[in-house]
Protein backbone atom coordinates (compact mmCIF):
# COMPACT_ATOMS: atom_id res chain seq x y z
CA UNK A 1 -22.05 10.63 -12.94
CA UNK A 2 -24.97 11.00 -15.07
CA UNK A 3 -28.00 9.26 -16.28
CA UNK A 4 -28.35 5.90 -14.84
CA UNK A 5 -26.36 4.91 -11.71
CA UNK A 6 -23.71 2.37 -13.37
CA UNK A 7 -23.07 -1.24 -11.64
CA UNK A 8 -20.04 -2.16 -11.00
CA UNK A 9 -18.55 -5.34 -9.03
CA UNK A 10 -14.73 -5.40 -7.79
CA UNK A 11 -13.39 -8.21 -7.00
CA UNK A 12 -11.22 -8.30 -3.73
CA UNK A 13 -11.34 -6.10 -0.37
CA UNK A 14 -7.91 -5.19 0.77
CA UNK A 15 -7.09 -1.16 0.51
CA UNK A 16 -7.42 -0.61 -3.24
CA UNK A 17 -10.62 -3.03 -3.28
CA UNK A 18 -12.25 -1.28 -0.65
CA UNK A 19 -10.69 2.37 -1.36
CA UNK A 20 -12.08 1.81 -4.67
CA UNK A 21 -15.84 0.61 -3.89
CA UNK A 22 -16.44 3.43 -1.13
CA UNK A 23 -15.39 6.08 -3.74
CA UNK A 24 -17.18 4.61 -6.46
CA UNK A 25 -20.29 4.60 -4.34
CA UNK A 26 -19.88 8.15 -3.08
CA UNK A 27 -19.90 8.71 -6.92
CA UNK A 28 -23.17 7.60 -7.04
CA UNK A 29 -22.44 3.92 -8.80
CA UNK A 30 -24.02 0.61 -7.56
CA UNK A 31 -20.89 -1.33 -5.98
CA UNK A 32 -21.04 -4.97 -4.88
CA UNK A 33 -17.65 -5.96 -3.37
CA UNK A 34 -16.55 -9.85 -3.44
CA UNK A 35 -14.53 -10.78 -0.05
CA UNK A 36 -12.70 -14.13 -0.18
CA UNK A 37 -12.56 -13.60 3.46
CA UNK A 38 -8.36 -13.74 3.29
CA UNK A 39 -6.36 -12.30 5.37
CA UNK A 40 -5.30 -8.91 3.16
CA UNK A 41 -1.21 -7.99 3.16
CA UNK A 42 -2.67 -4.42 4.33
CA UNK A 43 -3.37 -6.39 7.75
CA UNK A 44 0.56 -7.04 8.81
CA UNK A 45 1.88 -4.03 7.19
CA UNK A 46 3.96 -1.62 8.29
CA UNK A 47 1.28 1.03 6.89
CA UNK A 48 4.13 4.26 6.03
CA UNK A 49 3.44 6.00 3.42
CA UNK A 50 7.00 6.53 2.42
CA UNK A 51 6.97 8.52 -0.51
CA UNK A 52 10.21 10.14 -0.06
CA UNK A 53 11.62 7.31 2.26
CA UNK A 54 11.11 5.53 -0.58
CA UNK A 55 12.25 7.43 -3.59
CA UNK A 56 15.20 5.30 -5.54
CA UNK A 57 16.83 5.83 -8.28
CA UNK A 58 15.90 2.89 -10.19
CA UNK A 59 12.08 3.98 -9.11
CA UNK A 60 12.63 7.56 -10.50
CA UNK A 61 9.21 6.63 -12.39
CA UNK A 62 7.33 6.17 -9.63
CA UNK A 63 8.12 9.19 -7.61
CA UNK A 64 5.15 11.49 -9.03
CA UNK A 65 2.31 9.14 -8.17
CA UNK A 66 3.78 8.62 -4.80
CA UNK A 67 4.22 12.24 -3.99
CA UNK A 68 0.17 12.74 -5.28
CA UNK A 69 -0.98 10.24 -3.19
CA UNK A 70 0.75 11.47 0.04
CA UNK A 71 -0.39 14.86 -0.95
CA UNK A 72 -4.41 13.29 -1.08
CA UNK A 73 -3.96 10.88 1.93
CA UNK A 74 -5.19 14.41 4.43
CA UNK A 75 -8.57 14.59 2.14
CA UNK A 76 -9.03 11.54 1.72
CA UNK A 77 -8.54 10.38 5.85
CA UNK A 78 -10.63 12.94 6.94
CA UNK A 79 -13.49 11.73 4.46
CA UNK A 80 -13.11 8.75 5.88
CA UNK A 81 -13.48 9.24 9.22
CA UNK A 82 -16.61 11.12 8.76
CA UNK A 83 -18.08 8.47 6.56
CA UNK A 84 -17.14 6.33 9.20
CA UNK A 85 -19.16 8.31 12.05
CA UNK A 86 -15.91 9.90 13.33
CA UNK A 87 -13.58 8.65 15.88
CA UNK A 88 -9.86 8.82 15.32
CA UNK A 89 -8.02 9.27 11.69
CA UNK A 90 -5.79 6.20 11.07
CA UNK A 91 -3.32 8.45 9.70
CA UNK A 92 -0.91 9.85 11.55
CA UNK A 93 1.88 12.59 10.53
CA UNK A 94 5.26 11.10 12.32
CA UNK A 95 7.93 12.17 10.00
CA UNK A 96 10.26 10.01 9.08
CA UNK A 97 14.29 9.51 9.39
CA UNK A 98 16.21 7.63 6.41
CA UNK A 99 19.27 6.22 8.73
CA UNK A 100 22.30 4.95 7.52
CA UNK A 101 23.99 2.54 10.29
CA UNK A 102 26.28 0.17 8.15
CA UNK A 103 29.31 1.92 5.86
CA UNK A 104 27.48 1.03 2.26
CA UNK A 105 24.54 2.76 3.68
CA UNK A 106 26.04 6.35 3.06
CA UNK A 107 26.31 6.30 -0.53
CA UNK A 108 22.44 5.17 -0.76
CA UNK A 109 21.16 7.51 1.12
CA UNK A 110 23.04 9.77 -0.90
CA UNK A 111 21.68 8.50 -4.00
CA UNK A 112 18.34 8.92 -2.52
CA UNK A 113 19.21 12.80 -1.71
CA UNK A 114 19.98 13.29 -5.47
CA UNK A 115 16.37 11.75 -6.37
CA UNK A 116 14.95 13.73 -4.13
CA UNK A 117 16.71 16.81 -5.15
CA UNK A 118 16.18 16.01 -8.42
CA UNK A 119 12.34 15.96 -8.22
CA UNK A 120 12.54 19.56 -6.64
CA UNK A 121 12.25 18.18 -3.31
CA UNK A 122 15.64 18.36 -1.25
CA UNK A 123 15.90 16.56 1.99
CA UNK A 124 17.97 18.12 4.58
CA UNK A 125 21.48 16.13 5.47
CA UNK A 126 21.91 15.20 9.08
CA UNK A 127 25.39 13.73 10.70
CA UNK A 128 25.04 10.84 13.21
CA UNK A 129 24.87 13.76 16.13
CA UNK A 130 22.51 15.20 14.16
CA UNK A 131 20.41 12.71 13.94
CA UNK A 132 20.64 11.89 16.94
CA UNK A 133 19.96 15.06 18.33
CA UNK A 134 16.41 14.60 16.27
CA UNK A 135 15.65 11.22 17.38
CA UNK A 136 17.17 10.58 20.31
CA UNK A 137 16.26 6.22 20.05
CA UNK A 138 18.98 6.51 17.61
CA UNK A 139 22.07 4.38 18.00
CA UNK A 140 25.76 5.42 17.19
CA UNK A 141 25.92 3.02 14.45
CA UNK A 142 23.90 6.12 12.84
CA UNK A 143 26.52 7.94 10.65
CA UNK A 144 24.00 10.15 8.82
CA UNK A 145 20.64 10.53 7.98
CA UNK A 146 17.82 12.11 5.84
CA UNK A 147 15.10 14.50 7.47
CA UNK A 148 11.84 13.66 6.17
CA UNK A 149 9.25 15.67 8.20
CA UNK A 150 6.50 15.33 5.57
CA UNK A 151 6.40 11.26 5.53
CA UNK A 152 2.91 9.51 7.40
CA UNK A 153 1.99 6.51 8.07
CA UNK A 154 -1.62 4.79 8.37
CA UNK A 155 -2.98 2.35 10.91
CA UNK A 156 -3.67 -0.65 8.53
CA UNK A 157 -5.90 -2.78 10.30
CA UNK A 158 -8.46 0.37 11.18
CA UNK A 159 -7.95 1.79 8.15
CA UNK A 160 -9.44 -1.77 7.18
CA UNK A 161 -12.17 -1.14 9.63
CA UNK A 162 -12.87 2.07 8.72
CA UNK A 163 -13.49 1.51 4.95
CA UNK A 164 -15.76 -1.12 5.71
CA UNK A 165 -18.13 0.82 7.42
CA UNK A 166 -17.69 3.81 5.28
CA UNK A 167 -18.41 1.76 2.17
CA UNK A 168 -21.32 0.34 3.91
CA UNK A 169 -23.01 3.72 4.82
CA UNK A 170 -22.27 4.62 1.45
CA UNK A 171 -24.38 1.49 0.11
CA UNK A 172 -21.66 -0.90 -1.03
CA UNK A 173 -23.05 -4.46 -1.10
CA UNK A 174 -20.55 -7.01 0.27
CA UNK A 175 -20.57 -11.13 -1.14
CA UNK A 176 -18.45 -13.01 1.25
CA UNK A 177 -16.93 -15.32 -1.74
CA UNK A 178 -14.37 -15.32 -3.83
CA UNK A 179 -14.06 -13.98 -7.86
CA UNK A 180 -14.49 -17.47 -9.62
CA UNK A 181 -14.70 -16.10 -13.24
CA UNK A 182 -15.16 -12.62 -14.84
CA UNK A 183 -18.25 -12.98 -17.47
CA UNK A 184 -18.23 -12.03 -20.92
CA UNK A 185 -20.80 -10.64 -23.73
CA UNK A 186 -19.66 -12.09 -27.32
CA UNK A 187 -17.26 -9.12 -27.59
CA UNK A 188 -15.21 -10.51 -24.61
CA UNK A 189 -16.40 -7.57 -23.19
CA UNK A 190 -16.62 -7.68 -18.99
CA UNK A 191 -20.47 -8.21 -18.01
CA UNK A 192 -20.11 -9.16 -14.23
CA UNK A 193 -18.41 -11.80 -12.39
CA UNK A 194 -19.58 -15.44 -11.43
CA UNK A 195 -18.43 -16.07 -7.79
CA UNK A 196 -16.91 -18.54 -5.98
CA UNK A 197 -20.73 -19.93 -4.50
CA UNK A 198 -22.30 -20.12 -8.10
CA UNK A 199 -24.13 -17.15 -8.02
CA UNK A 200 -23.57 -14.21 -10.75
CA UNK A 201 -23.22 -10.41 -10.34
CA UNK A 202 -23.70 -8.66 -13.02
CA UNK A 203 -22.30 -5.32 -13.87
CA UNK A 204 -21.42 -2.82 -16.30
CA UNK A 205 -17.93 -2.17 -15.39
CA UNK A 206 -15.47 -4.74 -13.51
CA UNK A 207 -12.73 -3.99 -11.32
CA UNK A 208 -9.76 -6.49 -10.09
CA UNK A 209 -8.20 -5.92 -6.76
CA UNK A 210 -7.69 -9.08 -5.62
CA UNK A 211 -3.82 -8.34 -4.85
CA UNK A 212 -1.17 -11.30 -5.60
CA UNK A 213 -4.25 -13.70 -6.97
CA UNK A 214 -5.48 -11.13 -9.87
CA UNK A 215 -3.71 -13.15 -12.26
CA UNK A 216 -6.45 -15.69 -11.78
CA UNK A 217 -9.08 -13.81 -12.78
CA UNK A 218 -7.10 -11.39 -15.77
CA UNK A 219 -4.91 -12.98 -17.85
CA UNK A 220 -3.02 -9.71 -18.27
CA UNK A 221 -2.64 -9.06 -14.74
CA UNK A 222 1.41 -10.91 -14.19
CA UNK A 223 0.93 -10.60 -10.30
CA UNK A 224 3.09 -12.51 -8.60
CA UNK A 225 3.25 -12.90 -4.32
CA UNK A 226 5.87 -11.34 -2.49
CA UNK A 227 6.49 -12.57 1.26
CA UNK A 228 7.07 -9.84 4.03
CA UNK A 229 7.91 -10.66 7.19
CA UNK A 230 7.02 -8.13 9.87
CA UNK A 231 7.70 -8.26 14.04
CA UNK A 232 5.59 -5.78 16.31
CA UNK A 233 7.41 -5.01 19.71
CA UNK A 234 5.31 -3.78 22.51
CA UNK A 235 6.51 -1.24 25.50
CA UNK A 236 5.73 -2.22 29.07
CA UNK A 237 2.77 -0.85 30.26
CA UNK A 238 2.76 2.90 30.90
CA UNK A 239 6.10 3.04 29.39
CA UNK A 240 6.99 5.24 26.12
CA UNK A 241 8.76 3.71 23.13
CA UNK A 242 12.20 5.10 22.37
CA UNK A 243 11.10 6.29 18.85
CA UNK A 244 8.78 9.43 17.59
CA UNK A 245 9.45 9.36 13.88
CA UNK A 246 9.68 6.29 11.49
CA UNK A 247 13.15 5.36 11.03
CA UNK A 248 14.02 4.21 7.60
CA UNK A 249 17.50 2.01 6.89
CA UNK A 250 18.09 0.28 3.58
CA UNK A 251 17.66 -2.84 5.14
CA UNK A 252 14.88 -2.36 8.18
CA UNK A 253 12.23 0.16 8.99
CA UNK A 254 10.91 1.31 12.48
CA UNK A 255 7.67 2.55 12.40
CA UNK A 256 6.45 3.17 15.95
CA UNK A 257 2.58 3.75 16.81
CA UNK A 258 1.34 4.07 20.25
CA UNK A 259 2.77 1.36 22.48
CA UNK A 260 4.28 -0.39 19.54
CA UNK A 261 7.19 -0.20 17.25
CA UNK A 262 6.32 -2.38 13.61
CA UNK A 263 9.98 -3.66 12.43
CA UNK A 264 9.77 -4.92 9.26
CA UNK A 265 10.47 -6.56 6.73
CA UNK A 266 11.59 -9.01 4.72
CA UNK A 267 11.08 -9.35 0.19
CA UNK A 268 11.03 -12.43 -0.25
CA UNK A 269 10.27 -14.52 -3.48
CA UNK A 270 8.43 -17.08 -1.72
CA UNK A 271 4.28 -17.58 -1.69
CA UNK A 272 4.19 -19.36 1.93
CA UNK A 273 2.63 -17.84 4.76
CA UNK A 274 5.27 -19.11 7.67
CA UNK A 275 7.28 -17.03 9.94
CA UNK A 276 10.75 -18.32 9.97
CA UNK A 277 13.46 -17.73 12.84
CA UNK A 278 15.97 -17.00 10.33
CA UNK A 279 14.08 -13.70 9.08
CA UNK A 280 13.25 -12.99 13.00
CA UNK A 281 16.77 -12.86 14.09
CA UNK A 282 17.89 -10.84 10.81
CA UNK A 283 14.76 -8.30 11.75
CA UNK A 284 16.06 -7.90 15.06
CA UNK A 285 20.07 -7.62 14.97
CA UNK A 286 19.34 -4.50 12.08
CA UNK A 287 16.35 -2.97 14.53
CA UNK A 288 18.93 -2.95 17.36
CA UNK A 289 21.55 -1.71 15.26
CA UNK A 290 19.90 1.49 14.31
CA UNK A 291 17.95 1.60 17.99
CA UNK A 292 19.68 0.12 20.43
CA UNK A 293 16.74 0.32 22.96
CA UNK A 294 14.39 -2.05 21.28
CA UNK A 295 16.34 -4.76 23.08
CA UNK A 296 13.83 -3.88 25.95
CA UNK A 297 10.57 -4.06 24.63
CA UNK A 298 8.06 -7.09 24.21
CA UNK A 299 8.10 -9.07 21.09
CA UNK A 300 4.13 -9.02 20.68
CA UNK A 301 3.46 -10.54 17.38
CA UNK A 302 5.71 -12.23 14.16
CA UNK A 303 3.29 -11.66 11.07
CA UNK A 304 3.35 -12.66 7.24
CA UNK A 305 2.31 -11.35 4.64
CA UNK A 306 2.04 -11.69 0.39
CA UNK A 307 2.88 -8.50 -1.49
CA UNK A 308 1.00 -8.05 -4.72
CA UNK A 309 3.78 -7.69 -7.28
CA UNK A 310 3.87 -6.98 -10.70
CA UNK A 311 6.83 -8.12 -13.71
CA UNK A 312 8.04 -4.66 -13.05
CA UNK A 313 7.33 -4.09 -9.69
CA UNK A 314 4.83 -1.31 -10.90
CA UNK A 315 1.11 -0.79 -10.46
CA UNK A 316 -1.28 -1.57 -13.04
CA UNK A 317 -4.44 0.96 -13.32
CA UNK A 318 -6.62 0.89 -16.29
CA UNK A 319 -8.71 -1.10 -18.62
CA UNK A 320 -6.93 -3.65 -20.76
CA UNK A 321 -7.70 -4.23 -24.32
CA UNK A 322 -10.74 -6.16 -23.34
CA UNK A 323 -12.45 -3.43 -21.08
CA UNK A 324 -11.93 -5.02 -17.41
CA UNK A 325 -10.30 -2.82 -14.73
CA UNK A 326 -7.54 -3.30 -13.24
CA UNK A 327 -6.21 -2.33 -9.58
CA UNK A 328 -3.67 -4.70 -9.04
CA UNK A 329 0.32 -4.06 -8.41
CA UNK A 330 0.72 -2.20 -5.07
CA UNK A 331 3.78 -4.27 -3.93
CA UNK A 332 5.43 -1.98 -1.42
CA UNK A 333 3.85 1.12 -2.08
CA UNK A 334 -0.29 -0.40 -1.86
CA UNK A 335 -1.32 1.84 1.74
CA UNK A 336 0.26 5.22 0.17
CA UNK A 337 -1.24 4.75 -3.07
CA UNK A 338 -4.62 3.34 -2.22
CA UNK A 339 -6.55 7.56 -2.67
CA UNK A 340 -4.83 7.78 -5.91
CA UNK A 341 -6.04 4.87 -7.30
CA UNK A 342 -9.16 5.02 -6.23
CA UNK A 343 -9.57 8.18 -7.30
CA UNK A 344 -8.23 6.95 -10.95
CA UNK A 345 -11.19 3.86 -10.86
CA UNK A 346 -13.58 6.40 -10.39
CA UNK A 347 -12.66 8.07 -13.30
CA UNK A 348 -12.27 5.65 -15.85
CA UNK A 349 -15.73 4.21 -14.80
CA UNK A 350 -16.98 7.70 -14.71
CA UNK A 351 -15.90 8.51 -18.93
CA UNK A 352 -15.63 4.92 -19.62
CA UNK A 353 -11.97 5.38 -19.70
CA UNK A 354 -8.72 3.52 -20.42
CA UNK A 355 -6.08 5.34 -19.65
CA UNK A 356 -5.83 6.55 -16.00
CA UNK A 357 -5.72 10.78 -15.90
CA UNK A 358 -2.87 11.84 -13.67
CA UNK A 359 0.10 10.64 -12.61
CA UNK A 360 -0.49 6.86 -12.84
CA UNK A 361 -1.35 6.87 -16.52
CA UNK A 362 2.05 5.48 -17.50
CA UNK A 363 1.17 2.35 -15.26
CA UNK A 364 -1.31 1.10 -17.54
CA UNK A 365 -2.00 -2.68 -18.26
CA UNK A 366 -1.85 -2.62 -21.90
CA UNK A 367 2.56 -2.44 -21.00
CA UNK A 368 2.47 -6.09 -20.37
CA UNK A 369 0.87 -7.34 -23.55
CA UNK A 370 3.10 -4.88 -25.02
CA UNK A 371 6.24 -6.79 -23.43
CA UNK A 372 5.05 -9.82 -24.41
CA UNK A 373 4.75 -9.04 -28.31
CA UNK A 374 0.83 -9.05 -28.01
């Protein structure tokens, strides 16, 4: 960026929050961060980054932006961890299996095939013994099953860790206190962002990632929360879980990472943080049904979590008509889309921007107001 080093305040540190203030600092901007000190969604989650796990029909939209960001996460990890004085990457290439173990399964999973196939990326088609022969934690409810070699997943809570410190290094200045009220000039133009102390931050550019509570901040953010419901099962000590890859079913997904498998989880339309033994026990009987020899391990932790979700379920990246940013929208796909939208802050910031470049420039704000007859 040239001439002088723009300000800029966003307003929330979960992945997009931070993702977005460490880039925009390594791009040479001022960046103060506001922290509400919450508990982000990022910090129960799963963390795959499922973009072909994930690929539905009814998503077809979303399948480009999804395959970008998996295809940045390598980049944009390593960064990291040398930003963050090295250690080990949270991201980890597992693979992943898409499993059908009930009979409606099938004809999903084959849907998802044609998506896939579709997009010029064919999955290979694996029987039950196929499958099985692959991932051996497999149970014979397995019928058939999707090779996904190229899925990841990321560590969530040091990924956390690790963009703190990186955006640190990188001179991000953090306010622990909550977005009260974005200021305006008389153009209703975005001129920083009075917090939830008193004090003001001014700025020329403002950016709202305060997942599920955006809404209170930008009118034109409809984010709504989501509830997830996660369980973490822990091996015995020394011993191995029975699962390598993530295992993906339409109703559960396995995502196993060192002693631990993550089982999760639950959509529901509810803004409460409690776990309930209802969504345990449903958790459970479809983990055992696809992996049989989960029965064994530990049940270690039962987390919650609120999805950010938008009226259509997609992000929202861009300025609205008034000229504040917006980050907001990640629902399920937040952790494999975090590079790609920071990387799309950066540049609207950098050319004063409204429309994201790339592949999340359909996913604009301005579609809501649109919607609405605005």
């Amino acid at each position: 960026m040239s001439g002088e080093a723009p300000r800029v305040v966003v307003v929330g540190a979960g992945p997009w929050g931070l993702a977005c203030a460490w880039s925009l600092a390594r791009a040479g901007c001022g960046v103060v961060v506001l922290d509400d000190g919450g508990r982000p969604a990022a910090h129960v989650a799963a963390g795959m980054l499922g973009a072909r796990s994930e690929a539905r029909e009814d998503e077809a939209d979303l399948l480009a932006p999804m395959t970008a960001a998996l295809e940045a996460w390598d980049g944009f990890a390593a960064d990291l961890v040398h930003a963050a004085g090295g250690g080990p990457s949270p991201l980890v290439a597992s693979g992943a299996v898409a499993a059908a173990v009930r009979p409606e399964h099938a004809a999903e999973l084959r849907r998802r095939a044609a998506t896939l196939a579709a997009a010029g990326m064919p999955a290979r088609v694996l029987t039950g013994s196929e499958a099985r022969a692959l991932e051996p934690g497999l149970g014979p409810a397995v019928s058939m099953a999707l090779d996904l070699p190229e899925e990841r997943q990321v560590e969530p809570r040091a990924l956390l860790d690790a963009l703190w410190v990186a955006a640190r290094g990188a001179g991000v200045e953090r306010i622990r206190s909550a977005g009260a009220a974005v200021l305006r000039d008389e153009r209703r133009r975005p001129v920083g962002v009075r917090d939830a102390d008193g004090e003001v931050h001014s700025a020329r550019d403002v950016v709202i990632a305060a997942g599920h509570a955006a809404g209170k901040l930008a009118s034109g953010a409809p984010v709504r929360p989501v509830k997830g419901q996660i369980l973490r099962l822990r091996a015995a000590p020394g011993a191995a879980v029975p699962l390598a890859r993530t295992v993906r079913t339409p109703d559960v997904y396995l995502a196993p990472r060192g002693d631990e498998v993550v089982v999760g989880a639950t959509v529901e339309e509810r803004a409460d943080r409690h776990a309930t033994a209802g969504a345990v026990a449903d958790l459970l009987e479809d983990a055992l049904r696809a992996c049989p020899e989960l029965r064994e391990l530990e049940l270690a932790e039962v987390g919650t979590g609120l999805r950010p979700a938008t009226a259509d379920g997609r992000p929202s990246v861009g300025r609205d008509a008034d000229g504040l940013i917006h980050a907001v929208g990640g629902y399920r796909h937040g952790l494999l889309l975090a590079p790609l939208v920071a990387a799309a802050v950066v540049d609207l910031v950098a050319r004063a921007g409204t429309v994201p470049a790339g592949p999340l420039a359909p996913f604009v704000p301005g579609r809501f107001a649109q919607e609405d007859g605005r």
